[in-house]
C-alpha atoms as a PDB file:
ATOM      1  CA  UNK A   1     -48.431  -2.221 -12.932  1.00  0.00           C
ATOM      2  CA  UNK A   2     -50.845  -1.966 -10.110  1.00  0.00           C
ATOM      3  CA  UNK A   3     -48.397  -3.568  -6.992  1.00  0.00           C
ATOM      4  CA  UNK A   4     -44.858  -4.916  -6.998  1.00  0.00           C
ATOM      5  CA  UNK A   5     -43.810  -8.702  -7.684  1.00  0.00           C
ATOM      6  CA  UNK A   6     -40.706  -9.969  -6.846  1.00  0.00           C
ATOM      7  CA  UNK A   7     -39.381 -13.546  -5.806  1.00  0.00           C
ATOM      8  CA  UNK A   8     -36.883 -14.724  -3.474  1.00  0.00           C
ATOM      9  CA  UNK A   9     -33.021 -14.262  -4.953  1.00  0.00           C
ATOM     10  CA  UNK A  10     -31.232 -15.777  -1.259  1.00  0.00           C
ATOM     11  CA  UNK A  11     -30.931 -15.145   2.137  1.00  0.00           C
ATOM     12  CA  UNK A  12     -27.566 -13.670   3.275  1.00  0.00           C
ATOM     13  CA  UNK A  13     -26.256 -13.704   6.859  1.00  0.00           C
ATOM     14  CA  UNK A  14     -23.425 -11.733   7.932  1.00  0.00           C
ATOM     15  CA  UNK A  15     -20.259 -11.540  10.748  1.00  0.00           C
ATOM     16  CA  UNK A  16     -19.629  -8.749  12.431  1.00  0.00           C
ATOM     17  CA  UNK A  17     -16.092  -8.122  13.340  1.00  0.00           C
ATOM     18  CA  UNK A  18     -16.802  -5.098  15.226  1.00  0.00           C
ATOM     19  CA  UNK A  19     -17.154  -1.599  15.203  1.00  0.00           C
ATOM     20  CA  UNK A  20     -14.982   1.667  14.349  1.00  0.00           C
ATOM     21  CA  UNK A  21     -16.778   4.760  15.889  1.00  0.00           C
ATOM     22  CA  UNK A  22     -16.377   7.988  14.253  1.00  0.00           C
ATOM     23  CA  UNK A  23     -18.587  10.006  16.302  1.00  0.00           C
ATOM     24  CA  UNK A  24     -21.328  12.349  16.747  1.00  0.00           C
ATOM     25  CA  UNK A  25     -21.506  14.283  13.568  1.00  0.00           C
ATOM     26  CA  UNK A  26     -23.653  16.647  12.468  1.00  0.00           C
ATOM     27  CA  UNK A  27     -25.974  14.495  10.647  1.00  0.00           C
ATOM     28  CA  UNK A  28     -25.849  11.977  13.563  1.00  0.00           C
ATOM     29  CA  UNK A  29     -23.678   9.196  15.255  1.00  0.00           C
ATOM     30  CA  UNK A  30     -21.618   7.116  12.792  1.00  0.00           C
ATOM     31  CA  UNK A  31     -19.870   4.054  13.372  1.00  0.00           C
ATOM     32  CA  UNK A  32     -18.452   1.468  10.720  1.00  0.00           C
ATOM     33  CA  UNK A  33     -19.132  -1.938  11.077  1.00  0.00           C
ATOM     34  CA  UNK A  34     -16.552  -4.002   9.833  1.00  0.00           C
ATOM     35  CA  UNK A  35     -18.107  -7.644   8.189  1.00  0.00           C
ATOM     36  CA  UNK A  36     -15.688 -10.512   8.676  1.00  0.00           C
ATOM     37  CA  UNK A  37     -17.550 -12.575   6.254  1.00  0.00           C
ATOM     38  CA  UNK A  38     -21.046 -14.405   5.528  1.00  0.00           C
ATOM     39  CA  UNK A  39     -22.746 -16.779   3.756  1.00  0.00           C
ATOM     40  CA  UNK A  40     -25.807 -16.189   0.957  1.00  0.00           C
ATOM     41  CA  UNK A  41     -27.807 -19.269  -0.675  1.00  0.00           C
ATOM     42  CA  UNK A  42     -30.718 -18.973  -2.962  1.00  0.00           C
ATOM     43  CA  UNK A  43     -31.996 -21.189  -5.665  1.00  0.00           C
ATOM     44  CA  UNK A  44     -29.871 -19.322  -8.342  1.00  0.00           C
ATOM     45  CA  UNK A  45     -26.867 -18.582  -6.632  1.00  0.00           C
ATOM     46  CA  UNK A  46     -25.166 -19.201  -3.368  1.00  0.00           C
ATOM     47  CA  UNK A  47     -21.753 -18.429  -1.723  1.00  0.00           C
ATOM     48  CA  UNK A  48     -19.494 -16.856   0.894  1.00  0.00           C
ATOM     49  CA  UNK A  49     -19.005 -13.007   1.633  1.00  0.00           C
ATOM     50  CA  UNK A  50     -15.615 -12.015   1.213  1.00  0.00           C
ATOM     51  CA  UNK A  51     -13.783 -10.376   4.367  1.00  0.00           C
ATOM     52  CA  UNK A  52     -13.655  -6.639   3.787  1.00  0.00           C
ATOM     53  CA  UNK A  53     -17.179  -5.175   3.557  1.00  0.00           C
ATOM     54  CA  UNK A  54     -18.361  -2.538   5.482  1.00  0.00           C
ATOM     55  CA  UNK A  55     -21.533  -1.089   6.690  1.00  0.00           C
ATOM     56  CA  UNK A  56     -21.113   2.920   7.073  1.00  0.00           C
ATOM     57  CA  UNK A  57     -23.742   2.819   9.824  1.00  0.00           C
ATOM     58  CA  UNK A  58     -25.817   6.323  10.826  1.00  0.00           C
ATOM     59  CA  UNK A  59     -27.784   6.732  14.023  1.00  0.00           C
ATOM     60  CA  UNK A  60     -29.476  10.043  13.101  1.00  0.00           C
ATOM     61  CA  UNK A  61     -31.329  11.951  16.168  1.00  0.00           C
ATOM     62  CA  UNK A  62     -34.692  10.736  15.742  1.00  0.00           C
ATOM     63  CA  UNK A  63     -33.644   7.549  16.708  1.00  0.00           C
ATOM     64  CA  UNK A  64     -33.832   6.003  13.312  1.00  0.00           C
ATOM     65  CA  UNK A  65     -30.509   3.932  11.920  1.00  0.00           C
ATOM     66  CA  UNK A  66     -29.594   4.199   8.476  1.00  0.00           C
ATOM     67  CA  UNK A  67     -27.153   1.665   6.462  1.00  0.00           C
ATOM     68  CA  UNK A  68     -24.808   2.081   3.361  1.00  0.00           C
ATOM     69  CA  UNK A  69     -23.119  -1.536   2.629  1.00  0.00           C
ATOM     70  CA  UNK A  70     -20.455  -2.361   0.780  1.00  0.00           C
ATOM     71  CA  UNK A  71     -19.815  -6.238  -0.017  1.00  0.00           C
ATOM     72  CA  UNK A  72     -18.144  -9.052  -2.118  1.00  0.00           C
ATOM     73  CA  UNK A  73     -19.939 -11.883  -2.779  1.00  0.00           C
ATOM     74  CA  UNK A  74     -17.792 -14.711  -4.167  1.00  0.00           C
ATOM     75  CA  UNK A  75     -20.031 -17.416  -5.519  1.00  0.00           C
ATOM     76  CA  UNK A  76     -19.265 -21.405  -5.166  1.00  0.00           C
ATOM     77  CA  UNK A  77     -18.406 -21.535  -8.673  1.00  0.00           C
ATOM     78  CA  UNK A  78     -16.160 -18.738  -8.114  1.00  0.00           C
ATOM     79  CA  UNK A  79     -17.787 -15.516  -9.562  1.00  0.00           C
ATOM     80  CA  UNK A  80     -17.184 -11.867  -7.945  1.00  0.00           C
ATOM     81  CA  UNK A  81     -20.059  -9.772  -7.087  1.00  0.00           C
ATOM     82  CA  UNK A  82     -20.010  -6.887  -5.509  1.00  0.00           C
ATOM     83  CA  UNK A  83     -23.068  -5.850  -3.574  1.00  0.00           C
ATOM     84  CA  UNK A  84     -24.580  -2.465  -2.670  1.00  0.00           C
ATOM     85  CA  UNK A  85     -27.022  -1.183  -0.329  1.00  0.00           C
ATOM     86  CA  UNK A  86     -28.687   1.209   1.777  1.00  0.00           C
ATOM     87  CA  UNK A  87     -30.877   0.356   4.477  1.00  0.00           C
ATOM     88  CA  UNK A  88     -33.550   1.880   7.431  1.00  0.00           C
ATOM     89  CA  UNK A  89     -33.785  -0.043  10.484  1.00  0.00           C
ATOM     90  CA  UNK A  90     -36.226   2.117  13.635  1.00  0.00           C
ATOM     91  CA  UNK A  91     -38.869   0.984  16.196  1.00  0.00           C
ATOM     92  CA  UNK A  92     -39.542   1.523  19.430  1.00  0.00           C
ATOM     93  CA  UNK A  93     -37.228   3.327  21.879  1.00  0.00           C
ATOM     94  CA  UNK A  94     -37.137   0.286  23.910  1.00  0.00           C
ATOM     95  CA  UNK A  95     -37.342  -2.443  21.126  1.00  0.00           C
ATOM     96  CA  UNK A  96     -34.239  -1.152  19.742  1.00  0.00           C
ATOM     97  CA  UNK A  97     -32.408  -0.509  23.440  1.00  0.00           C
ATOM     98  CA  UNK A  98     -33.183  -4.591  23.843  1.00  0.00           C
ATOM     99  CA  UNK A  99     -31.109  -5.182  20.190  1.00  0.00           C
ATOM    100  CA  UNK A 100     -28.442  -2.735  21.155  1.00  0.00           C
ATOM    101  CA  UNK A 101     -27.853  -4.889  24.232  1.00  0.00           C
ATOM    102  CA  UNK A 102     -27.589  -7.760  22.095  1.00  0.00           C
ATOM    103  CA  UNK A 103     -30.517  -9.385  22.578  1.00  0.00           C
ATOM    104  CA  UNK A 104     -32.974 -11.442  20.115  1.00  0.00           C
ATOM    105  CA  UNK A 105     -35.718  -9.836  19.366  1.00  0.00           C
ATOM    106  CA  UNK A 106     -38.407 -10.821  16.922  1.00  0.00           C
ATOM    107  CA  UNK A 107     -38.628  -8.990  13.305  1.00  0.00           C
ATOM    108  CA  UNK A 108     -42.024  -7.957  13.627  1.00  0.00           C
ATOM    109  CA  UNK A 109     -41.186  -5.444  16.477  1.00  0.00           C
ATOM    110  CA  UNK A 110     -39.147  -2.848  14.345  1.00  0.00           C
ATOM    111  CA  UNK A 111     -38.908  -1.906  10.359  1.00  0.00           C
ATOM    112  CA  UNK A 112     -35.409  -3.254   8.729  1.00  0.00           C
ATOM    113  CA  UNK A 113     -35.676  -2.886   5.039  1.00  0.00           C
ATOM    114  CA  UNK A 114     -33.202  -2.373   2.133  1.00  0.00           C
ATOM    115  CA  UNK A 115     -32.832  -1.131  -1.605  1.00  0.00           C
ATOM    116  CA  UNK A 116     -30.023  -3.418  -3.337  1.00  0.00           C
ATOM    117  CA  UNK A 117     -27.934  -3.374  -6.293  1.00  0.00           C
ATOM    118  CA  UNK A 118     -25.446  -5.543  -7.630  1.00  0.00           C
ATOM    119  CA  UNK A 119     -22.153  -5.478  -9.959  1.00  0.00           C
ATOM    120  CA  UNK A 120     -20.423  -8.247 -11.235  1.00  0.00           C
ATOM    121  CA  UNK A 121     -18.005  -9.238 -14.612  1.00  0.00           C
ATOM    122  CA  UNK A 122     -19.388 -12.843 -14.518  1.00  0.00           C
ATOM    123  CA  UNK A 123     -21.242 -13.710 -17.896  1.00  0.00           C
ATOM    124  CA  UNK A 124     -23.022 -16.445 -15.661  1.00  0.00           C
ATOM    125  CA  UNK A 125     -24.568 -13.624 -13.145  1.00  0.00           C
ATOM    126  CA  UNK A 126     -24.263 -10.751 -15.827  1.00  0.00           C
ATOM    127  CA  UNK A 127     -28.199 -10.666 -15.241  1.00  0.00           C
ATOM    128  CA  UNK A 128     -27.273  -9.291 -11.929  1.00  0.00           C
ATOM    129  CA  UNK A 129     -26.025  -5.971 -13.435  1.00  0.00           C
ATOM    130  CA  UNK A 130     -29.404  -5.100 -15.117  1.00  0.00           C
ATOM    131  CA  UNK A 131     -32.036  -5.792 -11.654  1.00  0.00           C
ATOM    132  CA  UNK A 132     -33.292  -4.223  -8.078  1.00  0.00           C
ATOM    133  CA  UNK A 133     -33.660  -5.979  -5.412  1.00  0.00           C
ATOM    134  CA  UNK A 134     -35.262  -5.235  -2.094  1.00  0.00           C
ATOM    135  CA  UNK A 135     -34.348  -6.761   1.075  1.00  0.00           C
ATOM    136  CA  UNK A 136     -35.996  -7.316   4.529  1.00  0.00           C
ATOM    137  CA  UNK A 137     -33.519  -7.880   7.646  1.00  0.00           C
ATOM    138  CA  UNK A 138     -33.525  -8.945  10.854  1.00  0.00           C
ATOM    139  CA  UNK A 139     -30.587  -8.209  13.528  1.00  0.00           C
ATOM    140  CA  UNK A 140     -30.117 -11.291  15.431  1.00  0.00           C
ATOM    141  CA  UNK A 141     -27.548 -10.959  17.780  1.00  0.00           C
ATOM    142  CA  UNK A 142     -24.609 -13.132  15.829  1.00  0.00           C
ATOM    143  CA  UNK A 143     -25.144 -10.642  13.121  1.00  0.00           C
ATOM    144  CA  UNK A 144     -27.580  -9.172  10.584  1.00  0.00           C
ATOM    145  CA  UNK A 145     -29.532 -11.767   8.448  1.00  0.00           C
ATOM    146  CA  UNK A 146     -31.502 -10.490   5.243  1.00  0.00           C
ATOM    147  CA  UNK A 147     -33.963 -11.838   2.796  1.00  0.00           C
ATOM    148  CA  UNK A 148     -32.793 -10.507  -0.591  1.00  0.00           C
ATOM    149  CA  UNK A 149     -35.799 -10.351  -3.612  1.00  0.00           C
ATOM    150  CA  UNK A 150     -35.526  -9.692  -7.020  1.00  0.00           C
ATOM    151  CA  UNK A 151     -38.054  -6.527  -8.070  1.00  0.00           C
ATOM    152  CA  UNK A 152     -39.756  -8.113 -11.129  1.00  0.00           C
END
């Protein structure tokens, strides 16, 4: 397999309902962002994010932010799913100052990319269990917004 193929699982866009700051640590400055809830539609599945996720969010010193997610995703026919992933986000200095100030800022100015995984006891989405999927973001500033794919 000369090059990865994947197709487009859903887009899912998150709330943030704000952040708990643990610090500078060693490895860099952590904060939790708390998600509130969220929506996720594709052509295979589509749904709401359950209240209760959490990003464990990493600023490490060279500037660079790194992600580890934790998510529900209840589907509209009901289904659990529960989501995992782990994320880079880094551009320049001043791109990123303009995002941490909450502005919009286009995608194409910084790197925001994921590796996901998913878990789930639904027969209906059991497929979910057994695939990767990749993910590109953007942070507008309502809240992160990502473009999930399936790795085929």
């Amino acid at each position: 397999m000369a090059e990865l193929r994947t197709t487009h699982l859903f887009t899912l866009s998150l709330e943030v309902a704000g952040m708990q700051p643990v610090g500078a640590t060693p490895s860099g400055d952590r904060r939790i962002g708390l998600v509130a809830g969220g929506t996720f539609a594709g052509a295979r599945l589509r749904g709401t994010v359950l209240p209760g996720g959490a990003d464990w969010i990493m600023l490490r010193p060279d500037g660079a932010t790194t992600l580890d997610v934790r998510l529900v995703l209840q589907t509209d026919d009901g289904a659990a799913i529960g989501m995992t992933y782990r994320g880079m986000r880094h551009g320049p200095a001043a791109v990123m100052e303009r995002m941490a100030r909450g502005e919009a800022v286009d995608p194409s100015e910084y790197y925001f990319r994921t590796a996901i995984a998913f878990e789930t006891a639904a027969p209906k989405y059991d497929w979910l269990n057994r695939i990767i999927a990749v993910g590109t973001g953007h942070r507008p500033p309502q809240g992160p917004v990502y473009d999930v794919f399936e790795v085929l």
